[in-house]
Structure formats: C-alpha cells, structure tokens
PDB file of N, CA and C in Angstrom:
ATOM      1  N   UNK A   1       3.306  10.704 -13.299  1.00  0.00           N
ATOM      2  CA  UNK A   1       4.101   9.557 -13.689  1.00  0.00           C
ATOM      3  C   UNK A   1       4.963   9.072 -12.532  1.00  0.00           C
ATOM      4  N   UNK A   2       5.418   9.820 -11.724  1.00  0.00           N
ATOM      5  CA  UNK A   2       6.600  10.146 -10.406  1.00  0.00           C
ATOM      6  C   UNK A   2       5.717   9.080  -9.700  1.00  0.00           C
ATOM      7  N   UNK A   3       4.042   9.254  -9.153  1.00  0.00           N
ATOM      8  CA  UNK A   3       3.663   8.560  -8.202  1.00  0.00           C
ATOM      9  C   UNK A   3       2.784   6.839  -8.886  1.00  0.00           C
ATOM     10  N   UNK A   4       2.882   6.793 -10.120  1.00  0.00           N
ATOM     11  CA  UNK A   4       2.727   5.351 -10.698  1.00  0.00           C
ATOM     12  C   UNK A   4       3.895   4.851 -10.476  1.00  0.00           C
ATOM     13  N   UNK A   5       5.093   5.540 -10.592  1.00  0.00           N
ATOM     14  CA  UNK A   5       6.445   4.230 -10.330  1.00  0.00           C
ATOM     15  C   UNK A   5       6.437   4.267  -9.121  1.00  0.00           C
ATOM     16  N   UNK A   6       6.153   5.378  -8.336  1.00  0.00           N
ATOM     17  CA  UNK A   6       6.339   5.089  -6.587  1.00  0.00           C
ATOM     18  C   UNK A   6       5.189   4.152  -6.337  1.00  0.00           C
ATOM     19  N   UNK A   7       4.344   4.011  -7.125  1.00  0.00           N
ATOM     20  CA  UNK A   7       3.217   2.474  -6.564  1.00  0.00           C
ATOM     21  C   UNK A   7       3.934   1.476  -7.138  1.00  0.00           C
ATOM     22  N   UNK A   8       4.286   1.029  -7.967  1.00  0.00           N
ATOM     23  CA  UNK A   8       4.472   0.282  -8.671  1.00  0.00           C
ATOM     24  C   UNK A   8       6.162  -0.477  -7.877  1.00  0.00           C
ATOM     25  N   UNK A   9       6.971   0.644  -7.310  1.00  0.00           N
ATOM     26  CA  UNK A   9       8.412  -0.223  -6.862  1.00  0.00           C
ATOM     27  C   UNK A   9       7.559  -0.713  -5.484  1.00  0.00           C
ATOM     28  N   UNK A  10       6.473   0.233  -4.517  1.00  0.00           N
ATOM     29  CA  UNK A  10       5.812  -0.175  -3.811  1.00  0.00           C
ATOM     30  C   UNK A  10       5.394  -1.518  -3.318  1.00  0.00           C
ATOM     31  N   UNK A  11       4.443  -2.248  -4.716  1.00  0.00           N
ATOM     32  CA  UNK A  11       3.510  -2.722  -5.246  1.00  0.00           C
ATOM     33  C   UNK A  11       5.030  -4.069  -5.575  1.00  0.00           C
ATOM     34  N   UNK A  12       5.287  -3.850  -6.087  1.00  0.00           N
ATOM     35  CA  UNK A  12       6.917  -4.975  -6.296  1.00  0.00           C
ATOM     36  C   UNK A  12       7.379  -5.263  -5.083  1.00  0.00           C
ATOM     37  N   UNK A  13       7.929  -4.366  -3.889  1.00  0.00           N
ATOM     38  CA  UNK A  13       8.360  -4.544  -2.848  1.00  0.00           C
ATOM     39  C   UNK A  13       7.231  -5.427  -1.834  1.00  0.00           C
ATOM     40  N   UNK A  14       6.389  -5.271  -2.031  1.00  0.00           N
ATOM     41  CA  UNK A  14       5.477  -6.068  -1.357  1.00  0.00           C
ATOM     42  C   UNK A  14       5.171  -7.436  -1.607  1.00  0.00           C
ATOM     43  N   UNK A  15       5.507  -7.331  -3.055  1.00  0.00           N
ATOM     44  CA  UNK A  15       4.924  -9.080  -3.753  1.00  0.00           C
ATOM     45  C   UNK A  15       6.566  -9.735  -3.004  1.00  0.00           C
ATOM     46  N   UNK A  16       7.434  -8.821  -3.055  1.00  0.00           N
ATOM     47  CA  UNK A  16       8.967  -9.710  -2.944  1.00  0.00           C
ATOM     48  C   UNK A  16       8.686 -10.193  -1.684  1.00  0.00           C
ATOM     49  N   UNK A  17       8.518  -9.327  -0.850  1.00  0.00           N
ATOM     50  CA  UNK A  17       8.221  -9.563   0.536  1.00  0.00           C
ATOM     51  C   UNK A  17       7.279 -10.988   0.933  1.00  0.00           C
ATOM     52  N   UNK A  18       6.009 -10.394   0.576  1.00  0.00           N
ATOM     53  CA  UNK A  18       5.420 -11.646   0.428  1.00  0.00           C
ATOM     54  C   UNK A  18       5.854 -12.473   0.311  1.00  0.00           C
ATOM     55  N   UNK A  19       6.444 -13.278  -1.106  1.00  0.00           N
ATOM     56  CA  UNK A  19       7.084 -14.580  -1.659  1.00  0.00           C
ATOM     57  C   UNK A  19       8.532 -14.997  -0.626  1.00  0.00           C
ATOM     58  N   UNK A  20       8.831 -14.291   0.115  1.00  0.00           N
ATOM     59  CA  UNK A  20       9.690 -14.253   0.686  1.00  0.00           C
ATOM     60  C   UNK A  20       9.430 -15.337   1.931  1.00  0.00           C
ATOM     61  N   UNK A  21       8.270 -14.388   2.477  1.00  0.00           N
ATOM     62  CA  UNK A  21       8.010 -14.699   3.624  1.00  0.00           C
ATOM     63  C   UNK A  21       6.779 -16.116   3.507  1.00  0.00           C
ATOM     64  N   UNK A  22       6.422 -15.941   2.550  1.00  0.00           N
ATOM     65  CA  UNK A  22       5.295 -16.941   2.059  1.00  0.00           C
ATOM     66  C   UNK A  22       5.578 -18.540   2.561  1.00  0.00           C
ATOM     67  N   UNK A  23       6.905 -18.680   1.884  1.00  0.00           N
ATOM     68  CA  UNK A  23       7.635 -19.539   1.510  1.00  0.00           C
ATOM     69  C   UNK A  23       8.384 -20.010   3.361  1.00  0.00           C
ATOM     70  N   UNK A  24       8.766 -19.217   3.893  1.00  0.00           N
ATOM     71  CA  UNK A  24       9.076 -19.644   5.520  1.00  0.00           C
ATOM     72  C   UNK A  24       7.897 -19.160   6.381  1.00  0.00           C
ATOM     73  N   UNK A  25       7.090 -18.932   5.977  1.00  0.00           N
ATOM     74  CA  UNK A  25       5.544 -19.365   7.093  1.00  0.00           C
ATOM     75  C   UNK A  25       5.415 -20.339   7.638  1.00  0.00           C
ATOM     76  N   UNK A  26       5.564 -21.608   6.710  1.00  0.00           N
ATOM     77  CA  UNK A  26       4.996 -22.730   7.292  1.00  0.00           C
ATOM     78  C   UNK A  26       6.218 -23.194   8.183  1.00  0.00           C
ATOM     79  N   UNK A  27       7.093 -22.464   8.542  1.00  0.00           N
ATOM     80  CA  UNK A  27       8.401 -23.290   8.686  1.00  0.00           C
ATOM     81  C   UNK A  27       8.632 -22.395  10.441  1.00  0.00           C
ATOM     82  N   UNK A  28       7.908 -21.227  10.103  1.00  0.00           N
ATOM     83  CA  UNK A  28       8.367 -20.640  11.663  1.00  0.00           C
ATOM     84  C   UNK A  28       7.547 -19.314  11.703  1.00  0.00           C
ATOM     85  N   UNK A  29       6.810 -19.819  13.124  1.00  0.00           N
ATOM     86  CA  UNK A  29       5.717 -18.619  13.142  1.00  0.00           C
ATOM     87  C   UNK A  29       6.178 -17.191  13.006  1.00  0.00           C
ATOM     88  N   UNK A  30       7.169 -17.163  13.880  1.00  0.00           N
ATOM     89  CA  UNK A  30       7.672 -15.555  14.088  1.00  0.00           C
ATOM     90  C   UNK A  30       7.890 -14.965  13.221  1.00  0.00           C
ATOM     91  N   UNK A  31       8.441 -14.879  12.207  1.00  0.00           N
ATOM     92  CA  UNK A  31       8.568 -14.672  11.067  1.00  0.00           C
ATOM     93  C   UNK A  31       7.465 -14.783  10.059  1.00  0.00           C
ATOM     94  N   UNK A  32       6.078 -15.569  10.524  1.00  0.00           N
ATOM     95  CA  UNK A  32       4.780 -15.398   9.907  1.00  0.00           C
ATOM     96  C   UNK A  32       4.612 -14.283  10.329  1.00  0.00           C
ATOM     97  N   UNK A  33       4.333 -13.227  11.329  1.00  0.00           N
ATOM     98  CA  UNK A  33       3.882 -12.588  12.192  1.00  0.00           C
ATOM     99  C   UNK A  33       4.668 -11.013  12.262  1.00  0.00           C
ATOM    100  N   UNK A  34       5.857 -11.958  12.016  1.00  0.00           N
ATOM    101  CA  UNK A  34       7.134 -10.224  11.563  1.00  0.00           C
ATOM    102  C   UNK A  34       6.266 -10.454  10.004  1.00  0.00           C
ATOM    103  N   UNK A  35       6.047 -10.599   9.142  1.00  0.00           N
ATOM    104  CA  UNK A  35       6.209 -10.549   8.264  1.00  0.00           C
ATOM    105  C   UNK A  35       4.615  -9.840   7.638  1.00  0.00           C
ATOM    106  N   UNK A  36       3.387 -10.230   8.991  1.00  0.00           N
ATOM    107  CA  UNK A  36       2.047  -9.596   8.995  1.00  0.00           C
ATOM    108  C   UNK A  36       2.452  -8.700   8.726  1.00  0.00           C
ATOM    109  N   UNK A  37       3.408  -8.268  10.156  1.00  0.00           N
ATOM    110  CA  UNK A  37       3.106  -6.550  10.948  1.00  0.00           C
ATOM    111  C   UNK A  37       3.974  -5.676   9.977  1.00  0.00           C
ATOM    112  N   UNK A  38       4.823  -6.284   8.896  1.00  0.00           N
ATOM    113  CA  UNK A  38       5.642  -5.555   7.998  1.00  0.00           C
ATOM    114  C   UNK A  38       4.546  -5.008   7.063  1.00  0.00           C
ATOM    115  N   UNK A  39       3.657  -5.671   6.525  1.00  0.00           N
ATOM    116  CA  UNK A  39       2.788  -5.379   5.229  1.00  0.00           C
ATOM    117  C   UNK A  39       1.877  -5.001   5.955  1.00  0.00           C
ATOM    118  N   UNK A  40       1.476  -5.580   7.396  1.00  0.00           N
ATOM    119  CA  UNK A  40       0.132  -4.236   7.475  1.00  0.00           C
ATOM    120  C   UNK A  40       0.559  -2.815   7.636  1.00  0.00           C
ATOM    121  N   UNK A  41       1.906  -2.352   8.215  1.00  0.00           N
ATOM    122  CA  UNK A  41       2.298  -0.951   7.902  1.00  0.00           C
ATOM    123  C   UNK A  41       2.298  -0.585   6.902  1.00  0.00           C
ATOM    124  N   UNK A  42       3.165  -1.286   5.916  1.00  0.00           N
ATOM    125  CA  UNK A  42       2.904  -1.221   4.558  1.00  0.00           C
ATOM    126  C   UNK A  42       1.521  -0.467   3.738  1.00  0.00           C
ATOM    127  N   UNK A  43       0.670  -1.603   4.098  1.00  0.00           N
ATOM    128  CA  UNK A  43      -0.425  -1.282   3.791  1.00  0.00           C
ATOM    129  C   UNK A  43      -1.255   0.143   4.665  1.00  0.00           C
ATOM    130  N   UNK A  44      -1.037   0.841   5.525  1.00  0.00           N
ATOM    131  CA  UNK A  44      -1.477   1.759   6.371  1.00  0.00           C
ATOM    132  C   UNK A  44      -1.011   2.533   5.568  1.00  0.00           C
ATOM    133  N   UNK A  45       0.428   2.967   5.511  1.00  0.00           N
ATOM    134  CA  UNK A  45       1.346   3.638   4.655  1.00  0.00           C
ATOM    135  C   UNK A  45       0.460   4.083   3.583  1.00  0.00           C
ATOM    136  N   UNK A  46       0.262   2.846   2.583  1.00  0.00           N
ATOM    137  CA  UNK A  46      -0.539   3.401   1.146  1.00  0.00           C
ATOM    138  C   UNK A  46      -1.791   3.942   1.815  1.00  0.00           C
ATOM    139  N   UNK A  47      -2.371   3.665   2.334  1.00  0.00           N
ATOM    140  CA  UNK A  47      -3.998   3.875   2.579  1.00  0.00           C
ATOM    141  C   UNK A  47      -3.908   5.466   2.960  1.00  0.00           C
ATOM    142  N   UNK A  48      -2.353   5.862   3.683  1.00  0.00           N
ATOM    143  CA  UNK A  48      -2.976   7.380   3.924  1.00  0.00           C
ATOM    144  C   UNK A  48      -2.235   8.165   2.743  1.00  0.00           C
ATOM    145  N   UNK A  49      -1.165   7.459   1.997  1.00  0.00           N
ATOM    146  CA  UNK A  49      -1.176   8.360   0.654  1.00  0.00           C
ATOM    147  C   UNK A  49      -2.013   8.571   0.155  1.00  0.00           C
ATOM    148  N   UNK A  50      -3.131   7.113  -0.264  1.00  0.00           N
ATOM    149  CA  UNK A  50      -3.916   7.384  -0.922  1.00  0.00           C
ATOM    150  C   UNK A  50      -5.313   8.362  -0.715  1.00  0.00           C
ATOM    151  N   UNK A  51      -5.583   8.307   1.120  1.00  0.00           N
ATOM    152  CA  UNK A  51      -6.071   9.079   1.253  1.00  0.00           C
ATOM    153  C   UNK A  51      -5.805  10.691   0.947  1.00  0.00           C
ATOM    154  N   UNK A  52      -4.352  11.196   1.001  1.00  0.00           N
ATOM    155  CA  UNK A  52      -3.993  12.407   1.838  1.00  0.00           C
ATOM    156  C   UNK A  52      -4.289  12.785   0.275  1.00  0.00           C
ATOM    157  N   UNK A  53      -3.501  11.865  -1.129  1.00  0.00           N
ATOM    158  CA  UNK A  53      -3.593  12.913  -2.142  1.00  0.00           C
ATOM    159  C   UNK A  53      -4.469  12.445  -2.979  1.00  0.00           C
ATOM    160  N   UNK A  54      -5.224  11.672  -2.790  1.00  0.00           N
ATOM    161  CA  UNK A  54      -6.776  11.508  -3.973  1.00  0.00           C
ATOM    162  C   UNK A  54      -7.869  11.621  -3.105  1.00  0.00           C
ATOM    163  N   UNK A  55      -8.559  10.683  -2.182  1.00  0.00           N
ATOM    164  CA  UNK A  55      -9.580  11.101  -1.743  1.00  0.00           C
ATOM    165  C   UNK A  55     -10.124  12.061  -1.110  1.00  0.00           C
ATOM    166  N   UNK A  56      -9.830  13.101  -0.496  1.00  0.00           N
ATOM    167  CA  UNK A  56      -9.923  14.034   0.013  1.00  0.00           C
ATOM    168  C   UNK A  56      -9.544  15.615  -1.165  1.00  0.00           C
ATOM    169  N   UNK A  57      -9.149  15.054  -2.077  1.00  0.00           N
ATOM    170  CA  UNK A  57      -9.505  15.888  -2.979  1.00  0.00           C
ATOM    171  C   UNK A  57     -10.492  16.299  -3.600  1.00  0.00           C
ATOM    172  N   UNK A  58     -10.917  17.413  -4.105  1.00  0.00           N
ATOM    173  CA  UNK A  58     -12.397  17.825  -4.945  1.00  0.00           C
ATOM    174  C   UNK A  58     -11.988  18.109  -6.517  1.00  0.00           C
ATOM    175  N   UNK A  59     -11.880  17.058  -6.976  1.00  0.00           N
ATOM    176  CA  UNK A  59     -11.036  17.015  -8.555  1.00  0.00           C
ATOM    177  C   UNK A  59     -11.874  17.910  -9.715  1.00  0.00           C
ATOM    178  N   UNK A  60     -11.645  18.872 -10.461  1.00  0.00           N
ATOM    179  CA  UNK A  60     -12.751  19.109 -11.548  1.00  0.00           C
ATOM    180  C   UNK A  60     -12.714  18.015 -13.196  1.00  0.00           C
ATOM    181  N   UNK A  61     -13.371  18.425 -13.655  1.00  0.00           N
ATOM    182  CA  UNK A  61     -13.619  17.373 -15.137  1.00  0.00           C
ATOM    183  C   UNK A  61     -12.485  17.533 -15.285  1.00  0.00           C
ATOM    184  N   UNK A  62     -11.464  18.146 -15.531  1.00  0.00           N
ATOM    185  CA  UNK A  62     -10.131  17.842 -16.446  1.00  0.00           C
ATOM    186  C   UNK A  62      -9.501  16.658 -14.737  1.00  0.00           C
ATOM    187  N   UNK A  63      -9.609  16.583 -13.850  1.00  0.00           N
ATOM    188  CA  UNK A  63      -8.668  15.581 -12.978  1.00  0.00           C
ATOM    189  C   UNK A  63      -7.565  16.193 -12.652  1.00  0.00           C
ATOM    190  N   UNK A  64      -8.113  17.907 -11.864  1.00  0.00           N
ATOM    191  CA  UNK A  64      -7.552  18.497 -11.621  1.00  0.00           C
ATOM    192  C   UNK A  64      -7.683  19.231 -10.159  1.00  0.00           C
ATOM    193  N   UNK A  65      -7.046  19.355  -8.935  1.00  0.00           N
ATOM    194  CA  UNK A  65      -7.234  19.932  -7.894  1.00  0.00           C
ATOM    195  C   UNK A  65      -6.248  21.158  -7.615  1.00  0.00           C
ATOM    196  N   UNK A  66      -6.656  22.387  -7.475  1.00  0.00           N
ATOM    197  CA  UNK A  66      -5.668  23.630  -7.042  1.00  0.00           C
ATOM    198  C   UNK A  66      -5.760  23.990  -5.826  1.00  0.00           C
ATOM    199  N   UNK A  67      -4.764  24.557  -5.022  1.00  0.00           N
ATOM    200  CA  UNK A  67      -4.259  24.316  -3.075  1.00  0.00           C
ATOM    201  C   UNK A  67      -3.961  25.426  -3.697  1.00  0.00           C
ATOM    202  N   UNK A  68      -4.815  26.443  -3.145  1.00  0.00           N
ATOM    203  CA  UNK A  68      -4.234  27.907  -2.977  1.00  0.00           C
ATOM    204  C   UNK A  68      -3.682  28.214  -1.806  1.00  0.00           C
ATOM    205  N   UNK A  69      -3.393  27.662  -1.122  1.00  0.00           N
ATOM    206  CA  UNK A  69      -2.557  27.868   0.223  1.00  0.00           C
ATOM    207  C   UNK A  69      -0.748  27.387  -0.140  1.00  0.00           C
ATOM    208  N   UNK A  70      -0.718  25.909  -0.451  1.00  0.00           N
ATOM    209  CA  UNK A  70       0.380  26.045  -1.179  1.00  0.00           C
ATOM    210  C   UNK A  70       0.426  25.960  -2.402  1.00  0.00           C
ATOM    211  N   UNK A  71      -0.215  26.257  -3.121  1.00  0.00           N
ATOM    212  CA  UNK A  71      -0.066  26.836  -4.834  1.00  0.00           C
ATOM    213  C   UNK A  71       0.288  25.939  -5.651  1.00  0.00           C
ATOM    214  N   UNK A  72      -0.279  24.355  -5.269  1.00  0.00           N
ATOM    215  CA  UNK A  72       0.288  23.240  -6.007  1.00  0.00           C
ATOM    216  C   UNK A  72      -1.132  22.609  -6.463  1.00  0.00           C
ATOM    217  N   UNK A  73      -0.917  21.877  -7.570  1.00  0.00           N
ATOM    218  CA  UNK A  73      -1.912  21.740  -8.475  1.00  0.00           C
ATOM    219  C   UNK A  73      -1.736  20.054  -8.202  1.00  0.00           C
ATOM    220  N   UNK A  74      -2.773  19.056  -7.557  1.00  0.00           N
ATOM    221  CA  UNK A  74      -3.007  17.730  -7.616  1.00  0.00           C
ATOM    222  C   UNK A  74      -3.943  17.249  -8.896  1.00  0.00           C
ATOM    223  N   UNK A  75      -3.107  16.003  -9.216  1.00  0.00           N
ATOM    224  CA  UNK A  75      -4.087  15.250  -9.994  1.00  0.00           C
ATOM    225  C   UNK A  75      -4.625  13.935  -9.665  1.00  0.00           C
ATOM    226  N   UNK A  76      -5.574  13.294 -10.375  1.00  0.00           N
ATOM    227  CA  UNK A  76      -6.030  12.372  -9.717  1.00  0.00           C
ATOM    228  C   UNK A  76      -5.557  10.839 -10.322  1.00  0.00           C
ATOM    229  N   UNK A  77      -4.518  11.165 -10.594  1.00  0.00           N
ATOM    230  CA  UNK A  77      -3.238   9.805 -10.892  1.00  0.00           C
ATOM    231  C   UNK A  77      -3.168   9.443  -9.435  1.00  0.00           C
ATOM    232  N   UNK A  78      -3.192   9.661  -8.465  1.00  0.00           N
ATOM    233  CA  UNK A  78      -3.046   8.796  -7.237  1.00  0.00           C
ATOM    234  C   UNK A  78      -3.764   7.917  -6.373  1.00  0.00           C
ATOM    235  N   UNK A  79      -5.046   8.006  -7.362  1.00  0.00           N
ATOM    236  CA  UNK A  79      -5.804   6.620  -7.273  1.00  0.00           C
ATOM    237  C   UNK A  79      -5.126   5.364  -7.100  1.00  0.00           C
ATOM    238  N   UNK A  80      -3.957   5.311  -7.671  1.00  0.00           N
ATOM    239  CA  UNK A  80      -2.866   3.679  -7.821  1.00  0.00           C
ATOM    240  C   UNK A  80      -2.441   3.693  -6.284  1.00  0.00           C
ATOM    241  N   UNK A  81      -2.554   4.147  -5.414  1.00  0.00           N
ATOM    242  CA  UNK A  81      -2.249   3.852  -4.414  1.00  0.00           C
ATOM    243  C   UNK A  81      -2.851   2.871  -3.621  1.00  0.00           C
ATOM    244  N   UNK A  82      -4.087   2.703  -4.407  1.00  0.00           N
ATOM    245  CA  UNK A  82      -4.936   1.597  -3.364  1.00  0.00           C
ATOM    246  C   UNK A  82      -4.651   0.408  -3.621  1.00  0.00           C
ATOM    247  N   UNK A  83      -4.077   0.676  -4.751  1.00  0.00           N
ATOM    248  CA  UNK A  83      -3.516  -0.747  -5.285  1.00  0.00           C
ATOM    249  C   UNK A  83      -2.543  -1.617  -4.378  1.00  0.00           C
ATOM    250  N   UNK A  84      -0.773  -0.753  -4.076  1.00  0.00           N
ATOM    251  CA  UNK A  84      -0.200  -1.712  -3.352  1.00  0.00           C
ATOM    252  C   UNK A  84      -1.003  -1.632  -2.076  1.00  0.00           C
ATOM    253  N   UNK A  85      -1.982  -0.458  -1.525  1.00  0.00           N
ATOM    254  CA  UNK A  85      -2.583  -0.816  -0.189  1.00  0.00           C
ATOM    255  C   UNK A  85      -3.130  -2.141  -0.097  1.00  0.00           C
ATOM    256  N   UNK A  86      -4.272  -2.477  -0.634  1.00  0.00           N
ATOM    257  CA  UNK A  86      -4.789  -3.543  -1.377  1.00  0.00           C
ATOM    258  C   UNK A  86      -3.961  -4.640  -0.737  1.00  0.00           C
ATOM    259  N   UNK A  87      -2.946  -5.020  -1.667  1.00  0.00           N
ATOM    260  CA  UNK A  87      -2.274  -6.230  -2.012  1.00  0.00           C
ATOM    261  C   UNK A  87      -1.392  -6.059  -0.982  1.00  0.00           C
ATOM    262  N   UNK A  88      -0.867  -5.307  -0.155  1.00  0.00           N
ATOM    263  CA  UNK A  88      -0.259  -5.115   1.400  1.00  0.00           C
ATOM    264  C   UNK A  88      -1.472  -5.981   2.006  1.00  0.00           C
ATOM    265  N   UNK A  89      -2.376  -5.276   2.431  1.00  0.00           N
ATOM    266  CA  UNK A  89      -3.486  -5.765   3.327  1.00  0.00           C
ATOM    267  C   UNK A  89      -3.558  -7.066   3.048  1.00  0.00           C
ATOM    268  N   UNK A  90      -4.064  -7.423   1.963  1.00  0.00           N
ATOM    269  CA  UNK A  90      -4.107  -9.102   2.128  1.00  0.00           C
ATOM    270  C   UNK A  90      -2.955  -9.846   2.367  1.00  0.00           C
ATOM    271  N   UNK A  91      -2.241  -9.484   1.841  1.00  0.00           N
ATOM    272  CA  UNK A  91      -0.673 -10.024   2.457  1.00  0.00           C
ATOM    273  C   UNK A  91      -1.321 -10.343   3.644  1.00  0.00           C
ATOM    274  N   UNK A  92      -0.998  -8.996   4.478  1.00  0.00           N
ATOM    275  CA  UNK A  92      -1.039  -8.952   5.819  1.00  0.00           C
ATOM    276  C   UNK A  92      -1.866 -10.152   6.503  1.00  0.00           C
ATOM    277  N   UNK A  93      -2.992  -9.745   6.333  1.00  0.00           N
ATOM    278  CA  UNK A  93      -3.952 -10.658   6.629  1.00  0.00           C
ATOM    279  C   UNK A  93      -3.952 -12.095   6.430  1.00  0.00           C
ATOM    280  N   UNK A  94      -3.155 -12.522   5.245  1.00  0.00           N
ATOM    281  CA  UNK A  94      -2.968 -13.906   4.741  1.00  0.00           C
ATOM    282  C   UNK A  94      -1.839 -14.292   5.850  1.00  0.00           C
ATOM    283  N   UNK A  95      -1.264 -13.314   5.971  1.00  0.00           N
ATOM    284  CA  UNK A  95       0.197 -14.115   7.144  1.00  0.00           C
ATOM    285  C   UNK A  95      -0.191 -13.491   8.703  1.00  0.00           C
ATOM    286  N   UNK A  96      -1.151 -13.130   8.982  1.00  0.00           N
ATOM    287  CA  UNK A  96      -1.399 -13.085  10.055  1.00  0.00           C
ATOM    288  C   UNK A  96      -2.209 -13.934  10.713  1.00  0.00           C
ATOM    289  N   UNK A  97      -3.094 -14.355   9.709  1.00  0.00           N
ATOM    290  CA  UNK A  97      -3.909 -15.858   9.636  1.00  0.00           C
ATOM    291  C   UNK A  97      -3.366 -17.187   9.768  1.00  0.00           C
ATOM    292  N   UNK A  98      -2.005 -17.239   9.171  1.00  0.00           N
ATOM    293  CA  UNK A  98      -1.036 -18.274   9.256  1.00  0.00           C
ATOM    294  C   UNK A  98      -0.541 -18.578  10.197  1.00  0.00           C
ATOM    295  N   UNK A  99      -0.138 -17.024  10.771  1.00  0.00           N
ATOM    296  CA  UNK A  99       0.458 -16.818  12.127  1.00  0.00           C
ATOM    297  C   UNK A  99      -0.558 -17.650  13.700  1.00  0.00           C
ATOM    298  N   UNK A 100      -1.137 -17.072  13.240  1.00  0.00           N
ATOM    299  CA  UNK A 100      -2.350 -17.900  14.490  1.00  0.00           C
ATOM    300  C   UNK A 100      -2.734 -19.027  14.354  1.00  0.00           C
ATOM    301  N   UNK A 101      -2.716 -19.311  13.089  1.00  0.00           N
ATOM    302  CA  UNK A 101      -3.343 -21.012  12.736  1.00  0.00           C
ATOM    303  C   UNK A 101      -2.017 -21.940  13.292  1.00  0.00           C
ATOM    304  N   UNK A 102      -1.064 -21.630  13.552  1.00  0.00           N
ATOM    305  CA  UNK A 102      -0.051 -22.479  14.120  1.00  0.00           C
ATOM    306  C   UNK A 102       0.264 -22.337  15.176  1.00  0.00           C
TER     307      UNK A 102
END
C-alpha cells in the first residue's frame, strides 16, 4: 500500500510539474528544457524503482518474492511504478520537443 501512494504523490508531482511548466513553454525556452531535464530524471528515477523491485524479481503464484540474504519478502505491487515512469517520460519528451522546436 506504502509504494501505491509513493507512485501515486509521484505520479501527482509530475502532472503538477507538467501543467506548470506546460503553460510557460511557449513563453520561454529555458524553462522548456529545465523543465525536460526535471521529468526525464524523474522518469529514470521510476524506471529503476521499478526495475530494482518488480522486474528483476522471480515472483511465485501467490505475488510473492523471498531475499534470503536480507530476509525480506517482495511483492509484486510495484508494478505501479511504470506508471509515473511512463507519464515522466512523455512529459519529458513533450517539453524537450518544445524545447528545440523554438
């Protein structure tokens, strides 16, 4: 539940951002361009949560992974990470596109 709200304030922080920056794109590149390189970290960010704690996991039928090294039990609720990755990246890409087109 801990890592659906950590996507989700994520996933919010990004749309704010966006609309933020959306809105003074057309008005001044630099700030198109600060505003890429903010959400493509962003988006890097999710991509290796999502890597570090779902894909690289070997989940069994219950959606369950055990780390006998550190003795912690993953589940595969962290699929939602690709989500704000996702919607980072295109951000990104949408204002980095902007950025150059002017």
């Amino acid at each position: 539940m801990g890592e659906l709200l950590a996507a989700v304030a994520i996933g919010a922080c990004a749309w704010l951002a966006w609309r933020f920056l959306a809105t003074t794109a057309g008005r001044r590149r630099g700030v198109a361009a600060a505003g890429a390189g903010a959400c493509l970290l962003l988006s890097a960010f999710c991509f290796w949560l999502w890597y570090d704690l779902y894909l690289i996991r070997d989940f069994n039928e219950l959606g369950r992974d055990y780390d006998p090294v550190d003795q912690v039990v993953y589940t595969d609720s962290a699929f939602v990470w690709i989500v704000p990755a996702l919607l980072s990246l295109a951000a990104g890409a949408w204002l980095a596109w902007r950025a150059r087109r002017r």
